[in-house]
Protein backbone atom coordinates (compact mmCIF):
# COMPACT_ATOMS: atom_id res chain seq x y z
CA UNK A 1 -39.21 43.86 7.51
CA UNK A 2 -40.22 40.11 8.44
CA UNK A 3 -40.19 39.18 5.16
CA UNK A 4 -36.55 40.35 5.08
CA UNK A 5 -35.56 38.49 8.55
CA UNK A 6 -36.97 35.56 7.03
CA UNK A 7 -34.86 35.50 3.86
CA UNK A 8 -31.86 36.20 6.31
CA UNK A 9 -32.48 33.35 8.86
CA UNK A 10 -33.58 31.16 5.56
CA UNK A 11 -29.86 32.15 3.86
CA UNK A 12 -28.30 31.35 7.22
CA UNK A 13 -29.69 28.27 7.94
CA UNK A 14 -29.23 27.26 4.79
CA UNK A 15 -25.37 28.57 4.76
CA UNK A 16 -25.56 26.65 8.40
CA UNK A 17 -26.37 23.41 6.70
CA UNK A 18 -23.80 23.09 4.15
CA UNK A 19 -21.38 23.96 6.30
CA UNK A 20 -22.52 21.31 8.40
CA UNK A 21 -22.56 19.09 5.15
CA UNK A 22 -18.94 19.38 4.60
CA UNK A 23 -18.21 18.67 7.64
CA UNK A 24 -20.05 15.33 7.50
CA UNK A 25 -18.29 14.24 4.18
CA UNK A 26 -14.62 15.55 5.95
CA UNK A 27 -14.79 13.61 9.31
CA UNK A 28 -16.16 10.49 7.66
CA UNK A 29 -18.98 8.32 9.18
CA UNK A 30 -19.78 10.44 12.68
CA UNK A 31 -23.30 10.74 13.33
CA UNK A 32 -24.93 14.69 13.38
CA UNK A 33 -28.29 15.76 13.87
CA UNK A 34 -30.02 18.85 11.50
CA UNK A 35 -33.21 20.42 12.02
CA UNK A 36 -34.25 22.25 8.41
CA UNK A 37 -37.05 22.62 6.64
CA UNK A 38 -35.21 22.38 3.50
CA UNK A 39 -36.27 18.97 1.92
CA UNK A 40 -33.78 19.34 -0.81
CA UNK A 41 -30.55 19.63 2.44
CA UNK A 42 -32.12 16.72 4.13
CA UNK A 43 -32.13 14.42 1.08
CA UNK A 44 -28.56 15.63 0.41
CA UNK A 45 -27.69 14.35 4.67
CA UNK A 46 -29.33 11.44 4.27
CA UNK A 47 -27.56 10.85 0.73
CA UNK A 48 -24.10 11.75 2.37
CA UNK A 49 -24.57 8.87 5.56
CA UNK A 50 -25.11 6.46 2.96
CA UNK A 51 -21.65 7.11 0.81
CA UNK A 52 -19.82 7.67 4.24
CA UNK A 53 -21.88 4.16 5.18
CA UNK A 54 -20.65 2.44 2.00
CA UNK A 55 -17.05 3.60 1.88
CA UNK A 56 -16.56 2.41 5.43
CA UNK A 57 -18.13 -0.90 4.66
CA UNK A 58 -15.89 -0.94 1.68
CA UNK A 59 -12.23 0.06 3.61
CA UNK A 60 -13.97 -2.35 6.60
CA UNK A 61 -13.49 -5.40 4.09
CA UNK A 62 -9.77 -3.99 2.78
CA UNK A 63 -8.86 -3.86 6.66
CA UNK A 64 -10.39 -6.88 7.78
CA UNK A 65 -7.20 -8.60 6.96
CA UNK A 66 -4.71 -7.78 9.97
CA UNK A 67 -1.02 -8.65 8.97
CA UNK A 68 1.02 -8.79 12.51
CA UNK A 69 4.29 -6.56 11.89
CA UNK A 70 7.58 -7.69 13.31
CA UNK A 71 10.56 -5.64 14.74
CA UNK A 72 12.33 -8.99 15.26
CA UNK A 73 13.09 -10.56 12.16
CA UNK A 74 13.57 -14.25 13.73
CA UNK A 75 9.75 -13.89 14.41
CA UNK A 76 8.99 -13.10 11.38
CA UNK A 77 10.74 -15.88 9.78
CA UNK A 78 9.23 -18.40 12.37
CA UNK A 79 5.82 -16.98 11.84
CA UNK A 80 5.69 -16.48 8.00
CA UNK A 81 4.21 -19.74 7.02
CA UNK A 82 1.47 -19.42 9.68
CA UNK A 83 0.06 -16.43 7.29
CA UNK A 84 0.71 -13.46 6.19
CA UNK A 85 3.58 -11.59 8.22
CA UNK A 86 5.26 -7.42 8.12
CA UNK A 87 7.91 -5.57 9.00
CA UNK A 88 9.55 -1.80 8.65
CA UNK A 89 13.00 -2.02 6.93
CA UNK A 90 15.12 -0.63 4.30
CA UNK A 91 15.49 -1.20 -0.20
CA UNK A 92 18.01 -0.59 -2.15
CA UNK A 93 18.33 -0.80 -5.86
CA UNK A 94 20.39 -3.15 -8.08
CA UNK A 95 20.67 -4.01 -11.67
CA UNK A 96 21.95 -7.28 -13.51
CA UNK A 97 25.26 -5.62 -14.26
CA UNK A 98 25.97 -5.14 -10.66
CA UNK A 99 29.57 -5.89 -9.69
CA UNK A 100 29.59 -9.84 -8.81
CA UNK A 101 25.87 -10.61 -10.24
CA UNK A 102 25.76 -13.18 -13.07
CA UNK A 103 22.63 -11.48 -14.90
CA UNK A 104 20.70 -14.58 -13.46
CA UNK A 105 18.48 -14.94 -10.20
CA UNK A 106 19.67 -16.97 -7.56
CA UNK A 107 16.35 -19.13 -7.24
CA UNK A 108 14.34 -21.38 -9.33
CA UNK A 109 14.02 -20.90 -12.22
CA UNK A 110 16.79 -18.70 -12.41
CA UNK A 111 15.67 -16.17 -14.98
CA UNK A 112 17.70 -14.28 -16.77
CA UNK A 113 17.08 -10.53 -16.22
CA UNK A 114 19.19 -9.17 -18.92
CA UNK A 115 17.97 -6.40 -21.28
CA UNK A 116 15.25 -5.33 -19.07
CA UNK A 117 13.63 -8.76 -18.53
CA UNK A 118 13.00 -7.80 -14.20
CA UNK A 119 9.61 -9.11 -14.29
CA UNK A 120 8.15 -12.24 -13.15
CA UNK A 121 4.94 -14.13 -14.55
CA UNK A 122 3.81 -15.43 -11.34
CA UNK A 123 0.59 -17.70 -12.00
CA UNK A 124 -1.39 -16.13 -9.09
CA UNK A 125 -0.42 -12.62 -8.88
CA UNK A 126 0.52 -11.79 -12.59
CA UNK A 127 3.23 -9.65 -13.73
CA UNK A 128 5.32 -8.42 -10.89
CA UNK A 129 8.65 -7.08 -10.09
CA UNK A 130 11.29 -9.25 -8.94
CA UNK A 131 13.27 -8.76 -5.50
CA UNK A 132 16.19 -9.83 -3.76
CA UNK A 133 15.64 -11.10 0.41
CA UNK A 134 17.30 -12.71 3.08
CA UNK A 135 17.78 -15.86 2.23
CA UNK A 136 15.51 -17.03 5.28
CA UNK A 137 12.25 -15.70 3.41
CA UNK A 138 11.95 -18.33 1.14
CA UNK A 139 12.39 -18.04 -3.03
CA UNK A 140 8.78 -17.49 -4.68
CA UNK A 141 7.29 -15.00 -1.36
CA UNK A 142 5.62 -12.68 -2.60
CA UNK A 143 5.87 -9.21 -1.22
CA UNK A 144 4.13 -6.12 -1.22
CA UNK A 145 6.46 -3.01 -0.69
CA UNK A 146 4.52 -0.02 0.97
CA UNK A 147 5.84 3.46 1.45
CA UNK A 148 8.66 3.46 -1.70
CA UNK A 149 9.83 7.10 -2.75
CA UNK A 150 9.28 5.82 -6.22
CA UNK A 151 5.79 4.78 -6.65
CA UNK A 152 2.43 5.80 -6.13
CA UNK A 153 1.29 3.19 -5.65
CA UNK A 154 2.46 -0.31 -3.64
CA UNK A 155 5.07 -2.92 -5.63
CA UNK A 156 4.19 -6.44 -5.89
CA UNK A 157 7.37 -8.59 -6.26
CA UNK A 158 8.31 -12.00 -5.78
CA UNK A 159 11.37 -13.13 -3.72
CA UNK A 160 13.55 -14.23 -6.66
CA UNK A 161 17.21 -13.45 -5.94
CA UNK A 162 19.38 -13.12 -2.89
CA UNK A 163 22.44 -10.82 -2.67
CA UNK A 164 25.43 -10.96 0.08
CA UNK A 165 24.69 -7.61 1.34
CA UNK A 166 20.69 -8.75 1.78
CA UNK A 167 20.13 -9.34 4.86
CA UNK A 168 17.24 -8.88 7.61
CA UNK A 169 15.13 -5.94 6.87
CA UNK A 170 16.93 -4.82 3.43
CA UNK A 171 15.37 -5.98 0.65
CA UNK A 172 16.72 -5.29 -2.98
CA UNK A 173 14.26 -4.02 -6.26
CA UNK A 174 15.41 -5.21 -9.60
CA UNK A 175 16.10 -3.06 -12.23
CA UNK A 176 17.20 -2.72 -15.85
CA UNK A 177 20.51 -1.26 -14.81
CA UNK A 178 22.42 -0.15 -12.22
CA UNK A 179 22.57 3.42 -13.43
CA UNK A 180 18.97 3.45 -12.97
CA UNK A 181 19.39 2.70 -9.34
CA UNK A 182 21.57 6.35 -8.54
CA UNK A 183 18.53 8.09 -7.63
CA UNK A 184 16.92 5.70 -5.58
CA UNK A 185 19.73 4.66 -2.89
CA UNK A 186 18.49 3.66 0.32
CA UNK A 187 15.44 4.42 1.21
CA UNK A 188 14.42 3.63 5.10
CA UNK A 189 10.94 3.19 6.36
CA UNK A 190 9.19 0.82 3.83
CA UNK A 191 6.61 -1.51 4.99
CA UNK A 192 7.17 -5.01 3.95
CA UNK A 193 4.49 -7.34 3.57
CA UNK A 194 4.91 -11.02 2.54
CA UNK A 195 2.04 -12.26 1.19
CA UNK A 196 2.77 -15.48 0.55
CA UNK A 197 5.33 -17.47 2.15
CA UNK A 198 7.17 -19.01 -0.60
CA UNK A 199 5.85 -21.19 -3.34
């Protein structure tokens, strides 16, 4: 019968320390004490505090970099060559057949973004999308668009075109065509952040 009340409190402490294991690797970095004599659930602890260690070393560095977001937009524009600057604001979609545009962007070099040419070569940040902005951020920003409907992950673009209906927090997303802008509208809620302040 002890034998058996040792196999149970063995199974439960050992059902006790997974348990407790998961819950380590869910809540991230928090500090918990176990008493076991299981060497083989220590080792796994111990190996657990040192992931949770590294990854929070890791998304320490990615944070370390805090961009200051704006709700007023004349801020932002007097603070965007001091370093990098946010804000929360609207996209739209447009294509180079849009009524009124020229197929061309409105800044240097003015690219021609006919038959599917809406990428940019940008020395520093590669191949990127290209974006129409108030004409106050100036042409060559680069932007990183967080929180778009359409991607999984965040759009790098570079402030190459303006628009009359760009203005403030709007920003507009180049694309092959404007059918291919129907689905995506207006979308509200993206985070904006310039990177670079022009050239």
């Amino acid at each position: 019968m002890k034998k058996l009340i040792k196999k149970i409190l063995e199974y439960f402490s050992f059902v006790l320390c997974i348990e407790l294991m998961i819950l380590i690797v869910i809540s991230g970095n928090k500090r918990y004490s176990v008493t076991t004599t299981n060497t083989n659930i220590v080792k796994s602890i111990e190996a657990i505090h040192i992931v949770n260690k590294y990854e929070s070393i890791l998304s320490a560095k990615e944070d370390s970099i805090v961009i200051p977001v704006y709700e007023n937009f004349d801020e932002l524009v007097a603070n965007g060559a001091n370093g990098p600057v946010s804000f929360i604001g609207t996209i739209t979609g447009y294509g180079p057949d849009c009524e009124g545009c020229g197929g061309r962007t409105g800044c240097p070099p003015r690219q021609d973004v006919r038959n599917g040419n809406i990428y940019y070569d940008d020395d520093e940040y590669g191949t990127i999308r290209i974006v129409a902005t108030d004409k106050r951020i100036p042409c060559g920003s680069i932007v990183k668009i967080s929180n778009y409907h359409f991607a999984d992950e965040p759009i790098i673009a570079i402030a190459l075109d303006r628009g009359g209906a760009i203005k403030n927090k709007t920003m507009d997303l180049l694309y092959n065509s404007e059918e291919e802008t129907i689905p995506i509208g207006r979308q509200w809620d993206i985070k904006f952040d310039i990177i670079r302040w022009g050239w």
